[in-house]
C-alpha atoms as a PDB file:
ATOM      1  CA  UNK A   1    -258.591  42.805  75.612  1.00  0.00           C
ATOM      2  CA  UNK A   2    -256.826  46.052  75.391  1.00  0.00           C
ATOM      3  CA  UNK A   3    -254.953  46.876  72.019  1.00  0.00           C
ATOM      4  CA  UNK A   4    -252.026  49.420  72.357  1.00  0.00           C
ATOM      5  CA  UNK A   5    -250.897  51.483  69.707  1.00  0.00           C
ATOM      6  CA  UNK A   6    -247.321  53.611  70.395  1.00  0.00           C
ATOM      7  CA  UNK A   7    -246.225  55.936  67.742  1.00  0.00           C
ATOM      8  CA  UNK A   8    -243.889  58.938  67.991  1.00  0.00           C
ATOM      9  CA  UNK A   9    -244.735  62.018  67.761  1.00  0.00           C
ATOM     10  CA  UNK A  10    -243.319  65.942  67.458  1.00  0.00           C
ATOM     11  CA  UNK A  11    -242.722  66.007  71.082  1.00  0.00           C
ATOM     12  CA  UNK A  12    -242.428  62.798  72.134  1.00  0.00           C
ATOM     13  CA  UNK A  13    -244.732  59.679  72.535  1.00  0.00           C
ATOM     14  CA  UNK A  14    -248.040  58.854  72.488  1.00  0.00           C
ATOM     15  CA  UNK A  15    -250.015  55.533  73.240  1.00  0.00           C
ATOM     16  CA  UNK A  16    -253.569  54.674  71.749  1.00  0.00           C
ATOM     17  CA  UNK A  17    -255.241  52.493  74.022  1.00  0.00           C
ATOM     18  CA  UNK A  18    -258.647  50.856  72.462  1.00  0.00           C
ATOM     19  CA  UNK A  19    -260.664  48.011  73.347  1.00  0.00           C
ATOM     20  CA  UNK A  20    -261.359  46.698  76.917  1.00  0.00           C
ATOM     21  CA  UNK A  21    -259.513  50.316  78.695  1.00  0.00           C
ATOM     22  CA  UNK A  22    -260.602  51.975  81.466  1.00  0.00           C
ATOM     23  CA  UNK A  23    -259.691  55.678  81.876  1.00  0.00           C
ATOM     24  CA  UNK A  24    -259.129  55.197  85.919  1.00  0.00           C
ATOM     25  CA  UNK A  25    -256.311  52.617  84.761  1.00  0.00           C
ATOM     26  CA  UNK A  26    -254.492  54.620  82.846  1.00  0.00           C
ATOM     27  CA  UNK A  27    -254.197  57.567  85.054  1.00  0.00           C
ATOM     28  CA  UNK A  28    -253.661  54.947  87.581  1.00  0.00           C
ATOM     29  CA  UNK A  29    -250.616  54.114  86.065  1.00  0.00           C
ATOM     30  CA  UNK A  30    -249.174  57.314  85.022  1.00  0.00           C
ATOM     31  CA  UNK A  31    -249.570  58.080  88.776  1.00  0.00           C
ATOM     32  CA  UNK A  32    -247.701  54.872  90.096  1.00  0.00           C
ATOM     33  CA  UNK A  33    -244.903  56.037  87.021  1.00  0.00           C
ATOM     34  CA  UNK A  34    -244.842  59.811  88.392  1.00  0.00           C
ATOM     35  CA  UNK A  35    -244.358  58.520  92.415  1.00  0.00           C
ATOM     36  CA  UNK A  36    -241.747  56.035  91.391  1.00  0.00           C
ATOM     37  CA  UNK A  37    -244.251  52.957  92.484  1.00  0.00           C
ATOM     38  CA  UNK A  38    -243.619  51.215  89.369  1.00  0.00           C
ATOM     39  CA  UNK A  39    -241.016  49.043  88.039  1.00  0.00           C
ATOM     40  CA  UNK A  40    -242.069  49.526  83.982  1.00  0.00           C
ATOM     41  CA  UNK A  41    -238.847  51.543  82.875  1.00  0.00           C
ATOM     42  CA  UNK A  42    -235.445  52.824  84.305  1.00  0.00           C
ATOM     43  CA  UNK A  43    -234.968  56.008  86.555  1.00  0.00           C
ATOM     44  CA  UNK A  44    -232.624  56.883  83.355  1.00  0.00           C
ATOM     45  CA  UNK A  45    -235.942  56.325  81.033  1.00  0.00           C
ATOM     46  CA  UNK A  46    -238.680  57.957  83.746  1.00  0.00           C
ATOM     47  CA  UNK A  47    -236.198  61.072  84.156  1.00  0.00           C
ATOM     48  CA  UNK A  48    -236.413  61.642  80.013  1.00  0.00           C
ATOM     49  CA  UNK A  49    -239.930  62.209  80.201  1.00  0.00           C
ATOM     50  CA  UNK A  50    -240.636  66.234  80.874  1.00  0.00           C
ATOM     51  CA  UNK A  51    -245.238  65.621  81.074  1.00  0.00           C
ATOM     52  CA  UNK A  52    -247.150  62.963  80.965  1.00  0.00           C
ATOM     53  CA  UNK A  53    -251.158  63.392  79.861  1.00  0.00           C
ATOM     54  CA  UNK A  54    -253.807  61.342  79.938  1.00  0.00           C
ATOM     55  CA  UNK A  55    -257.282  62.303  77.119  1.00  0.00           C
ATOM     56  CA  UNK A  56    -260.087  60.280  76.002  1.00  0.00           C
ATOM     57  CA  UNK A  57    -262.743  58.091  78.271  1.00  0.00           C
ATOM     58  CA  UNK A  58    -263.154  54.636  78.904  1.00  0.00           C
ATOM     59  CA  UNK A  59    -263.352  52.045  75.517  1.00  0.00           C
ATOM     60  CA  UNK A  60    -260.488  55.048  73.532  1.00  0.00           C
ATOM     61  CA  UNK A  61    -257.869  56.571  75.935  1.00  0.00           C
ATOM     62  CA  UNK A  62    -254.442  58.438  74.638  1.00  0.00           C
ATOM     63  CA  UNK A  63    -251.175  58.966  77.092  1.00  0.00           C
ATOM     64  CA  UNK A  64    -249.632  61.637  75.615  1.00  0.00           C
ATOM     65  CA  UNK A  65    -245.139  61.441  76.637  1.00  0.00           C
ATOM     66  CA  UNK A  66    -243.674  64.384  76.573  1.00  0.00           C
ATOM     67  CA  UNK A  67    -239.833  64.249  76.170  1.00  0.00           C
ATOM     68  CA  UNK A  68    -236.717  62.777  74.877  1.00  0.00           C
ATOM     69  CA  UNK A  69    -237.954  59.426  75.194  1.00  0.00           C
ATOM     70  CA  UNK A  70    -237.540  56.615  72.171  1.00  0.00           C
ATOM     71  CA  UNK A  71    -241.006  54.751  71.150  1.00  0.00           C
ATOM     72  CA  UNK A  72    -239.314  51.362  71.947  1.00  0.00           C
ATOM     73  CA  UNK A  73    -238.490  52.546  75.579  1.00  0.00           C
ATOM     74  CA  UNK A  74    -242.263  53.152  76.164  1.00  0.00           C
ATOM     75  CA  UNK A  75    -243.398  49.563  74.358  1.00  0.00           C
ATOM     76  CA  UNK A  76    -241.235  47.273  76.848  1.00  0.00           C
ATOM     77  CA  UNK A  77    -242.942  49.683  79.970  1.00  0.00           C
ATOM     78  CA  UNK A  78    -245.890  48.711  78.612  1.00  0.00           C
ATOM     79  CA  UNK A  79    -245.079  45.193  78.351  1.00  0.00           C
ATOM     80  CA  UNK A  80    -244.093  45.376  82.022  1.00  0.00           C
ATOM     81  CA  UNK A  81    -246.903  47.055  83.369  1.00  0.00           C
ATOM     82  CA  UNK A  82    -248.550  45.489  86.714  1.00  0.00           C
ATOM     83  CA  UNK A  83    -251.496  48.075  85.794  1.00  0.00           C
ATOM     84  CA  UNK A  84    -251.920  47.118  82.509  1.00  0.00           C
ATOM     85  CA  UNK A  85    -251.274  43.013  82.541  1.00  0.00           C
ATOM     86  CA  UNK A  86    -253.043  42.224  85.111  1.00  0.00           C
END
């Protein structure tokens, strides 16, 4: 199981991922979000976010938001994420 944890920070959003994560995923799905493959949040929501960064390794992996972009916008993308709820 994967446990998310969003929380805001000073320049924007950033999502804890722990448990059953694998780095590749992650990146995978910052990729699909950057190239418009994905579904997860609004062109309106996508076009708020300025950089997206992925740190950590597989098991403890952070997606660091950069942007004007509200912690309850990124939640419901994760909720719809193909990537992520598979």
């Amino acid at each position: 199981m994967i446990k998310k944890e969003v929380n805001t920070t000073d320049k924007g959003v950033k999502v804890t991922f722990t448990g059953e994560v694998k780095k590749a995923n992650i990146v995978k799905m910052v990729e699909n979000c950057a190239t418009g493959q994905c579904e997860c949040m609004s062109e309106e929501a996508k076009k708020k976010i300025a950089d997206m960064k992925v740190v950590g390794e597989d098991g403890a992996v952070e997606l660091e938001l950069e942007g004007d972009i509200a912690k309850e916008e990124i939640e419901a993308a994760l909720k719809r994420s193909k990537v992520l709820n598979k």
